[in-house]
N, C-alpha and C. Protein backbone atom coordinates (compact mmCIF):
# COMPACT_ATOMS: atom_id res chain seq x y z
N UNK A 1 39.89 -55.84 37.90
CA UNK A 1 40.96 -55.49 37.00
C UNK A 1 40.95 -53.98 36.81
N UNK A 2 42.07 -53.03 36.76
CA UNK A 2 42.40 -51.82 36.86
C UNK A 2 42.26 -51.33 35.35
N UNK A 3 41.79 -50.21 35.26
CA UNK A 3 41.45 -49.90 33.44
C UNK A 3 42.63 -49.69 33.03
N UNK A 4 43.38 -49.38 33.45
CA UNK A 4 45.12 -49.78 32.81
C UNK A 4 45.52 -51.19 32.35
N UNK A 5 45.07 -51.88 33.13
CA UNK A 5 45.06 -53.07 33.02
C UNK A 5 44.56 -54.02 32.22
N UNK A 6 43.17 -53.29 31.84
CA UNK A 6 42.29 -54.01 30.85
C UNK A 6 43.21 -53.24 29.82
N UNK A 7 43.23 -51.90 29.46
CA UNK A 7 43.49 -51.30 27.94
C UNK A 7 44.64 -52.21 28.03
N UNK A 8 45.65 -52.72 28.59
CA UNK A 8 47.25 -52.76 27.98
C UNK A 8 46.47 -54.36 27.70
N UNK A 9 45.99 -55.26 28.22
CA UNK A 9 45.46 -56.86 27.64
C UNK A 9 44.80 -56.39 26.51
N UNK A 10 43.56 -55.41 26.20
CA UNK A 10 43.05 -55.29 25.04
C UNK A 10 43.83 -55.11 23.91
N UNK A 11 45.44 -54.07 24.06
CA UNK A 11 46.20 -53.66 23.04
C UNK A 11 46.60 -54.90 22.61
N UNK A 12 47.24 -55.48 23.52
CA UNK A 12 48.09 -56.98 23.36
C UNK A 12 47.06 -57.88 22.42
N UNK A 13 45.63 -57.87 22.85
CA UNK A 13 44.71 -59.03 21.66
C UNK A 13 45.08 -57.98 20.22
N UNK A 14 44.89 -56.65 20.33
CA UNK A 14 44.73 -56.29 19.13
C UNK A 14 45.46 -56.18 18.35
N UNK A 15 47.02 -56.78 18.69
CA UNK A 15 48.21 -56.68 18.38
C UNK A 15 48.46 -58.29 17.21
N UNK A 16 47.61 -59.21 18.09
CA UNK A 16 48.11 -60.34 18.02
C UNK A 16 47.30 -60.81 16.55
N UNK A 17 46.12 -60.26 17.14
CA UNK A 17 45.12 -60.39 15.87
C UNK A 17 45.66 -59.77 14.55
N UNK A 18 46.14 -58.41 14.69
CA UNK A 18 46.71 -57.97 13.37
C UNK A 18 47.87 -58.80 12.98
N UNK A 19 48.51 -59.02 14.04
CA UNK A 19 50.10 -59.95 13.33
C UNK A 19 49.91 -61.14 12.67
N UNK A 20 48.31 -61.91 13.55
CA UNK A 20 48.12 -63.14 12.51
C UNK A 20 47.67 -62.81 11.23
N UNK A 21 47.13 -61.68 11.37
CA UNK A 21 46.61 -61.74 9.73
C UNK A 21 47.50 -61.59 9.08
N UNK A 22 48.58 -61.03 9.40
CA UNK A 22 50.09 -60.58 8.80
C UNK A 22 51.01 -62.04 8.43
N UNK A 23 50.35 -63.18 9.60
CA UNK A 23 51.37 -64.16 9.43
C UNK A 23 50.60 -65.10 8.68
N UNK A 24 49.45 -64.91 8.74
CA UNK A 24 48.48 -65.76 7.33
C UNK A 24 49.01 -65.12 6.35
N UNK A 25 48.50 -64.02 5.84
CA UNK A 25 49.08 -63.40 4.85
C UNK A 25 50.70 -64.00 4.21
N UNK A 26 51.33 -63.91 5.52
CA UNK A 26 52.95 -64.55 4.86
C UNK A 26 53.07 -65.29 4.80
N UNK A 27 52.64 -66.42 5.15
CA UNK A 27 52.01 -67.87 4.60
C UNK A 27 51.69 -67.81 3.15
N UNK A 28 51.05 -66.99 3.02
CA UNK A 28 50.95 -67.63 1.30
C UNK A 28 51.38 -66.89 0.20
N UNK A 29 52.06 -67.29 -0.36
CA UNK A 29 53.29 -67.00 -1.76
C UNK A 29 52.39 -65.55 -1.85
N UNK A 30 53.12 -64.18 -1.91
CA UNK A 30 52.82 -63.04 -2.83
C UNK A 30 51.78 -63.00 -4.21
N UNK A 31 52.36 -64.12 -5.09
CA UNK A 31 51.71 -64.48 -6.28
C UNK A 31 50.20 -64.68 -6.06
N UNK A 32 50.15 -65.50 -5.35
CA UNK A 32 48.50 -66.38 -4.65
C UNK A 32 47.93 -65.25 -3.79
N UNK A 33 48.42 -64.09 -3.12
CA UNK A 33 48.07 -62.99 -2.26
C UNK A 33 47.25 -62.60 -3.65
N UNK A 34 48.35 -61.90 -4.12
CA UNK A 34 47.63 -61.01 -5.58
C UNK A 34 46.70 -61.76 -6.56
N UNK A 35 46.68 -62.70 -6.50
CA UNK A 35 45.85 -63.60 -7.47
C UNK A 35 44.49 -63.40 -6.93
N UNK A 36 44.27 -63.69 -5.72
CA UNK A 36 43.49 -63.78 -4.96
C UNK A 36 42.29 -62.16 -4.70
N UNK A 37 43.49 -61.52 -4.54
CA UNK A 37 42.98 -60.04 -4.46
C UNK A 37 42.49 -59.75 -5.90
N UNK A 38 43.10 -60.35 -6.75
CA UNK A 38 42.55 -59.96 -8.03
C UNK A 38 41.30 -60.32 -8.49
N UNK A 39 40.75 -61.83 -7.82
CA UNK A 39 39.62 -62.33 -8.41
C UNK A 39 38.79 -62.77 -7.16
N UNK A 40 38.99 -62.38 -6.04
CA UNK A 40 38.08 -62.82 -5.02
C UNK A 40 36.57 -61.84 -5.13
N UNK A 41 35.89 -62.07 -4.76
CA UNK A 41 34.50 -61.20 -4.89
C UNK A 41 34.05 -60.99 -3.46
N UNK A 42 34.83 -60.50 -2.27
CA UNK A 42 34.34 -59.55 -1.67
C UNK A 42 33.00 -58.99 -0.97
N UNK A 43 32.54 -59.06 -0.53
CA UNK A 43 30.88 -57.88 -0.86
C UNK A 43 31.39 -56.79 -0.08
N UNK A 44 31.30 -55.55 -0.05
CA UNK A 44 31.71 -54.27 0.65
C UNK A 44 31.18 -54.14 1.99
N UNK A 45 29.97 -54.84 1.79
CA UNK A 45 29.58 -54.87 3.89
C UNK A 45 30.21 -56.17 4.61
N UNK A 46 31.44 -56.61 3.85
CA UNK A 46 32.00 -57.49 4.97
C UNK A 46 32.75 -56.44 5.42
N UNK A 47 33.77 -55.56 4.45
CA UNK A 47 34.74 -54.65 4.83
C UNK A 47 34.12 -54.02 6.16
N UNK A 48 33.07 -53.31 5.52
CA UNK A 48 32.32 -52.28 6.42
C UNK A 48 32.10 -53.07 7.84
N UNK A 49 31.68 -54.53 8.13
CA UNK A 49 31.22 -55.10 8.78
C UNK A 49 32.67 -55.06 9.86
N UNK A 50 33.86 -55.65 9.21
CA UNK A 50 35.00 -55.57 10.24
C UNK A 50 35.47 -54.72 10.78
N UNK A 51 35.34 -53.20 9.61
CA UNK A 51 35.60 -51.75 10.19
C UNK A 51 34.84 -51.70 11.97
N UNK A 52 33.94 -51.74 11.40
CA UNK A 52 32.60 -51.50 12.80
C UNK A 52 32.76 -52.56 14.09
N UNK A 53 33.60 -53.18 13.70
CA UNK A 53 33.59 -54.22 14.55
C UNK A 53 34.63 -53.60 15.99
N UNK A 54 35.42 -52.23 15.57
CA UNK A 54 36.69 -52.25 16.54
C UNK A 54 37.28 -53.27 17.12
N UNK A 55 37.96 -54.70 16.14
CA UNK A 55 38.88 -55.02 16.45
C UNK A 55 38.24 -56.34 17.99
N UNK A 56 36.75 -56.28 18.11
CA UNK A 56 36.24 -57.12 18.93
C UNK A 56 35.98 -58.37 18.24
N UNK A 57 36.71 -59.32 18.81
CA UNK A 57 37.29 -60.48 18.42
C UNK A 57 35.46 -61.51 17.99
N UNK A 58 34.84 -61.16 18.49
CA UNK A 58 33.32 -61.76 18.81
C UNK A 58 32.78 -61.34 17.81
N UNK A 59 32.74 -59.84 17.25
CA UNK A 59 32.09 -59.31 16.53
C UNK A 59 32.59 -59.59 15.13
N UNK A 60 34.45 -59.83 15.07
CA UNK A 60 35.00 -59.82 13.89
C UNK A 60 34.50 -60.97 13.62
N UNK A 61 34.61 -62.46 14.62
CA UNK A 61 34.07 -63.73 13.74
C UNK A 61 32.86 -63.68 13.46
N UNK A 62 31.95 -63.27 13.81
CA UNK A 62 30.17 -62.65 13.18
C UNK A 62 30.34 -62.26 11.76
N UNK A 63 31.43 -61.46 11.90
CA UNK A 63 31.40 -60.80 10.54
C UNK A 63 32.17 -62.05 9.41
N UNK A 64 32.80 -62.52 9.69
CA UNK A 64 33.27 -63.90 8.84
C UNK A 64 32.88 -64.61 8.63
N UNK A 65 31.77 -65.04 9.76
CA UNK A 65 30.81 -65.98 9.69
C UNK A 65 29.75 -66.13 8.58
N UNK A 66 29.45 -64.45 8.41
CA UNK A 66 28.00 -64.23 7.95
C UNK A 66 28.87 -64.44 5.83
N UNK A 67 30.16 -63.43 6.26
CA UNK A 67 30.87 -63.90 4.52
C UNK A 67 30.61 -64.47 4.20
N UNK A 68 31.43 -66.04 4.84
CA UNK A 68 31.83 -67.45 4.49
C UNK A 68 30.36 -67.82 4.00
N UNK A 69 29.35 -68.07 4.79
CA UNK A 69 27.90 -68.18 4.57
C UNK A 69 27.48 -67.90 3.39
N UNK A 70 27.73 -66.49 3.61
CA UNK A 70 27.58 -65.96 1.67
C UNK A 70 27.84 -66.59 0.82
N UNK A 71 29.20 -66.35 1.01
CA UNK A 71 30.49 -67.00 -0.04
C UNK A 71 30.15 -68.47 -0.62
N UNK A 72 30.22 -69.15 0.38
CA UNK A 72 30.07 -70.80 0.57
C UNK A 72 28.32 -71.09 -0.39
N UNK A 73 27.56 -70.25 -0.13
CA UNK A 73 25.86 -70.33 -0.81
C UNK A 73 26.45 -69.85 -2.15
N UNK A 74 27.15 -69.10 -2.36
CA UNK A 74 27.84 -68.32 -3.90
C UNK A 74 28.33 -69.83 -4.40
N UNK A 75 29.19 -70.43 -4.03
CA UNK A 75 30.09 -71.13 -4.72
C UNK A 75 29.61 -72.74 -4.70
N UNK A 76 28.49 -73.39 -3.85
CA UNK A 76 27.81 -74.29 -4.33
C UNK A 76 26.65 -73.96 -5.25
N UNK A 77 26.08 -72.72 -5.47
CA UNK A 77 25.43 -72.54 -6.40
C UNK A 77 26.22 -72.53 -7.83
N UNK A 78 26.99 -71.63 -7.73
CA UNK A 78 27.88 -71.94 -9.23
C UNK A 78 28.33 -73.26 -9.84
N UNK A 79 28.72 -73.81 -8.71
CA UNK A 79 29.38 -75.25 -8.86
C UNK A 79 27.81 -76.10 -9.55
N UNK A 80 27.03 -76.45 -8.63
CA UNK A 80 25.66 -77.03 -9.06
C UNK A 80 25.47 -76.71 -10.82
N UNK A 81 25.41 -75.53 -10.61
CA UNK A 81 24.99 -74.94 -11.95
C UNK A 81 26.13 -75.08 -13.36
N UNK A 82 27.50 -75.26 -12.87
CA UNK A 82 28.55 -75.87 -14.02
C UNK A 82 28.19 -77.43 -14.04
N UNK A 83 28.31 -78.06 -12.97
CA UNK A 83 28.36 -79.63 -13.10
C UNK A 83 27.16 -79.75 -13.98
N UNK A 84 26.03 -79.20 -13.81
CA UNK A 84 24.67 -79.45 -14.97
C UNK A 84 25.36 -79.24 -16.15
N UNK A 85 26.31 -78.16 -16.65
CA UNK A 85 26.27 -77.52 -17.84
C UNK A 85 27.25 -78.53 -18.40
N UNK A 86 28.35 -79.20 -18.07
CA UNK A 86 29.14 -80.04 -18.39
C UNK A 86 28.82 -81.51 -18.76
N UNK A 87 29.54 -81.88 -20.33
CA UNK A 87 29.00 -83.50 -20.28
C UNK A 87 29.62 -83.96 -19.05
N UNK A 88 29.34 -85.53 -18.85
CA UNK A 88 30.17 -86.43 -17.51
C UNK A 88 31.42 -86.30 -17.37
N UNK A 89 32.28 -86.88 -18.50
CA UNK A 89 33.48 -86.96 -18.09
C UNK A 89 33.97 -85.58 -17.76
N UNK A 90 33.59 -84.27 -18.03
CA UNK A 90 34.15 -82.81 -17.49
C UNK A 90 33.67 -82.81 -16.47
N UNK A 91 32.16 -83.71 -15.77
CA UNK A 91 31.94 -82.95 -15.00
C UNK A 91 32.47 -83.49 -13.50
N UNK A 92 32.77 -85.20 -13.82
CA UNK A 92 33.65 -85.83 -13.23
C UNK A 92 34.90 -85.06 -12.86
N UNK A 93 35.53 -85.13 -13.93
CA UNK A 93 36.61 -84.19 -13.63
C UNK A 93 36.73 -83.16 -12.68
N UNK A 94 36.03 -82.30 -12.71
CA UNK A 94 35.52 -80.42 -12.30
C UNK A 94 35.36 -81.40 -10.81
N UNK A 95 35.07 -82.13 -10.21
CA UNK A 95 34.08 -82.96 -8.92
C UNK A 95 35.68 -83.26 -8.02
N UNK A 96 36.42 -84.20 -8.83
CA UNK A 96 37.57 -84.51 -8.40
C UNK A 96 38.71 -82.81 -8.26
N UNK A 97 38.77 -82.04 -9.37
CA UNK A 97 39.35 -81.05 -9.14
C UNK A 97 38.72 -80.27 -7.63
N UNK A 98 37.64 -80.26 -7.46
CA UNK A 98 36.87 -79.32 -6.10
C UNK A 98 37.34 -80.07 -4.80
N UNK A 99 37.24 -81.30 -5.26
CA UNK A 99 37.69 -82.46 -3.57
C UNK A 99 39.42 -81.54 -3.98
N UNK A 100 40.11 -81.57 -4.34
CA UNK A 100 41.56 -81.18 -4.43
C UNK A 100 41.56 -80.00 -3.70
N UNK A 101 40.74 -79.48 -4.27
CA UNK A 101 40.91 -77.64 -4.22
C UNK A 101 40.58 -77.47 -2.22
N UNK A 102 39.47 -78.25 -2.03
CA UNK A 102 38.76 -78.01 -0.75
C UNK A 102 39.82 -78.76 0.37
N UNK A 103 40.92 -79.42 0.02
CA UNK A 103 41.87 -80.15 0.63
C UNK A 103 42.94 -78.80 0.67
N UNK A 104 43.46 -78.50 -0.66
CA UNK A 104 44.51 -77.33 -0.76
C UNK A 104 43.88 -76.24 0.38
N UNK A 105 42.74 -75.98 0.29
CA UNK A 105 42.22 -74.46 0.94
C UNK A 105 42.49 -74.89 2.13
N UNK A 106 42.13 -75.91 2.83
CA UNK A 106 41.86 -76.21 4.00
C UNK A 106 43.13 -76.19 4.67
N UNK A 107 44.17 -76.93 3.45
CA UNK A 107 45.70 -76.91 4.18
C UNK A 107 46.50 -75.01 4.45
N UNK A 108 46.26 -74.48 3.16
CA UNK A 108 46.45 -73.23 3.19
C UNK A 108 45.59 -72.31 4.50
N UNK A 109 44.56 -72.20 4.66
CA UNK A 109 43.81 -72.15 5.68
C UNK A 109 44.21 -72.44 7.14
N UNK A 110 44.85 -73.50 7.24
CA UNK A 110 45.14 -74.14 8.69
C UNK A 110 45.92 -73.04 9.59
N UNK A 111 44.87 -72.96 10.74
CA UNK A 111 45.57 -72.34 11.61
C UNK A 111 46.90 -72.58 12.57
N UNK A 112 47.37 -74.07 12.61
CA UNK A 112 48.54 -73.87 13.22
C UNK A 112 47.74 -75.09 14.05
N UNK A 113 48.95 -75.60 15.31
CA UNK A 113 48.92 -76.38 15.69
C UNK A 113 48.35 -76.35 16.79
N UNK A 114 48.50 -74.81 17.61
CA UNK A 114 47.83 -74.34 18.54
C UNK A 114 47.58 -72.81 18.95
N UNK A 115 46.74 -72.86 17.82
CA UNK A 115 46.74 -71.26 17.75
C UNK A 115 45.52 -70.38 18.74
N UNK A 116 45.50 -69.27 18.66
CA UNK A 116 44.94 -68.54 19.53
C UNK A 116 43.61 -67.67 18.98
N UNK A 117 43.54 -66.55 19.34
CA UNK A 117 42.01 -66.39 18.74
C UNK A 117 42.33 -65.27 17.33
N UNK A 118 43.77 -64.89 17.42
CA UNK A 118 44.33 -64.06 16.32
C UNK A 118 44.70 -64.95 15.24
N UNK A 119 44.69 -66.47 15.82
CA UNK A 119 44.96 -67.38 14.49
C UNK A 119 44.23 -67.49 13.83
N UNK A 120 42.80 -68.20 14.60
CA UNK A 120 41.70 -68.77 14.06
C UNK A 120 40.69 -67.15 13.03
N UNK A 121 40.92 -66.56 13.48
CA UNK A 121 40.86 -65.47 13.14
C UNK A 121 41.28 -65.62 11.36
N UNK A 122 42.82 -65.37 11.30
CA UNK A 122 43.10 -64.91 9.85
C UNK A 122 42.54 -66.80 9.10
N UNK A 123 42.95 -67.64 9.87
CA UNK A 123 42.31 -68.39 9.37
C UNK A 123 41.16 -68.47 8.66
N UNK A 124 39.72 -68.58 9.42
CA UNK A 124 38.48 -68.02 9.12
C UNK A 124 38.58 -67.18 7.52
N UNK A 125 39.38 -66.16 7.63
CA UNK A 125 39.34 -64.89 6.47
C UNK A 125 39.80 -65.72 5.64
N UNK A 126 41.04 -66.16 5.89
CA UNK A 126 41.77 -67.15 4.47
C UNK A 126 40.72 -68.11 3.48
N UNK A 127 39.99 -68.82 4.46
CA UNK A 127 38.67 -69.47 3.86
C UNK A 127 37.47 -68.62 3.78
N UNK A 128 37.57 -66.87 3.98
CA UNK A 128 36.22 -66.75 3.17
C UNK A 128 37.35 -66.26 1.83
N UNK A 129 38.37 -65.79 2.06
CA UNK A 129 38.85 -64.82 0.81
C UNK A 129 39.06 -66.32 -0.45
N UNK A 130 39.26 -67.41 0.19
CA UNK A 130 39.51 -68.59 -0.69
C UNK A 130 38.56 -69.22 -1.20
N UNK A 131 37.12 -68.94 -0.90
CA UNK A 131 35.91 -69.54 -1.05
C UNK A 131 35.41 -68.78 -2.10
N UNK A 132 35.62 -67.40 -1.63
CA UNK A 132 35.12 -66.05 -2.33
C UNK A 132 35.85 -66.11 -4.36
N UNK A 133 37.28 -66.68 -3.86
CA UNK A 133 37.94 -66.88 -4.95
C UNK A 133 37.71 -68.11 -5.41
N UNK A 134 37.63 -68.84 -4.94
CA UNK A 134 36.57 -70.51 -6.09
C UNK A 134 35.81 -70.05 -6.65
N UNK A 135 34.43 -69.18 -5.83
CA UNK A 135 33.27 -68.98 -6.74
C UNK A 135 33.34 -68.22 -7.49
N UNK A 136 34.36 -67.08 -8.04
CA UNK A 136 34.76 -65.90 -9.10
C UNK A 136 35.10 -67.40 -10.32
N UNK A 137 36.06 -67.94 -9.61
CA UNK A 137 36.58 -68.60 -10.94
C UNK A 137 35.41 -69.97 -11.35
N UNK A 138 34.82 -70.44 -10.55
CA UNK A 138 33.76 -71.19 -11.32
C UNK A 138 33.13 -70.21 -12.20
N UNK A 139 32.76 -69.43 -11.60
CA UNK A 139 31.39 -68.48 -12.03
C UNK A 139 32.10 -68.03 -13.55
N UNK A 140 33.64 -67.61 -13.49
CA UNK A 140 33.91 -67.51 -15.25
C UNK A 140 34.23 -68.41 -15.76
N UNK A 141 34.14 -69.79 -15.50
CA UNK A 141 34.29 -71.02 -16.21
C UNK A 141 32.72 -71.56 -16.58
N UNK A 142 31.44 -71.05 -15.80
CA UNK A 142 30.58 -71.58 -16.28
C UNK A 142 30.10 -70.15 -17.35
N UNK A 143 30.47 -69.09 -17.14
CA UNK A 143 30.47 -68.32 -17.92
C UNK A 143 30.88 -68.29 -19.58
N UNK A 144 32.11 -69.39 -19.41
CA UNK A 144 32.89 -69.53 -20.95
C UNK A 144 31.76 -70.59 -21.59
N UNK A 145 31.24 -71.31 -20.84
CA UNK A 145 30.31 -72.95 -21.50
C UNK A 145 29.09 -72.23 -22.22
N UNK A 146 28.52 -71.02 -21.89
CA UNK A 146 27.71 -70.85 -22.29
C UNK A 146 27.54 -70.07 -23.67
């Protein structure tokens, strides 16, 4: 393959990848964008982690991988730690609300019917930025019990 050849296929992935995140992004209501941005918790070496990544599709899911991981250890710990703090019937409740929530994310989340590696991509992010945002809002709901 001719290095012309490779750069103009590389532009084209890096094109596609940004547009999905663009078309995840427009997927979900403005309101729920900003909601999200408002209370998701982040850690700054994911940012840093995707910066560094230049846009290498291998390296970016590493870097999502390792989030979600985070994220996902963040938000069954919180959860564990409310369901203790709650009598039964709340905590019943809070159990059935999470099966809901983990159905909603998953649908919001969905990459499409046959998507590509720019899908699975914003996908991936949608479920750490959505995971990231469960465990903010458990974490100030077990915050209020105490």
């Amino acid at each position: 393959m001719k290095r012309s050849d490779f750069s103009a296929l590389l532009f084209i992935a890096l094109a596609c990848v940004c547009a999905s995140a663009c078309i995840a992004d427009a997927r979900t209501p403005a309101h729920a964008r900003a909601k999200t941005a408002d209370t998701a918790t982040l850690r700054p070496q994911y940012q840093h982690c995707l910066d560094a990544s230049s846009g290498v599709t291998p390296t970016m899911q590493d870097c999502i991988d390792t989030e979600y991981a985070y994220q996902d250890r963040r938000l069954n710990q919180v959860y564990r730690r409310l369901i203790a703090s709650l009598p039964k019937a709340e905590a019943a409740r809070l159990r059935e609300r999470q099966r809901a929530w983990i159905g909603q994310r998953d649908r919001d989340c969905d990459p499409g019917a046959a998507p590509g590696q720019g899908q699975l991509l914003g996908a991936d992010g949608c479920r750490v930025r959505k995971t990231a945002e469960r465990a903010t809002q458990l974490q100030a709901q077990l915050d209020r019990t105490r």
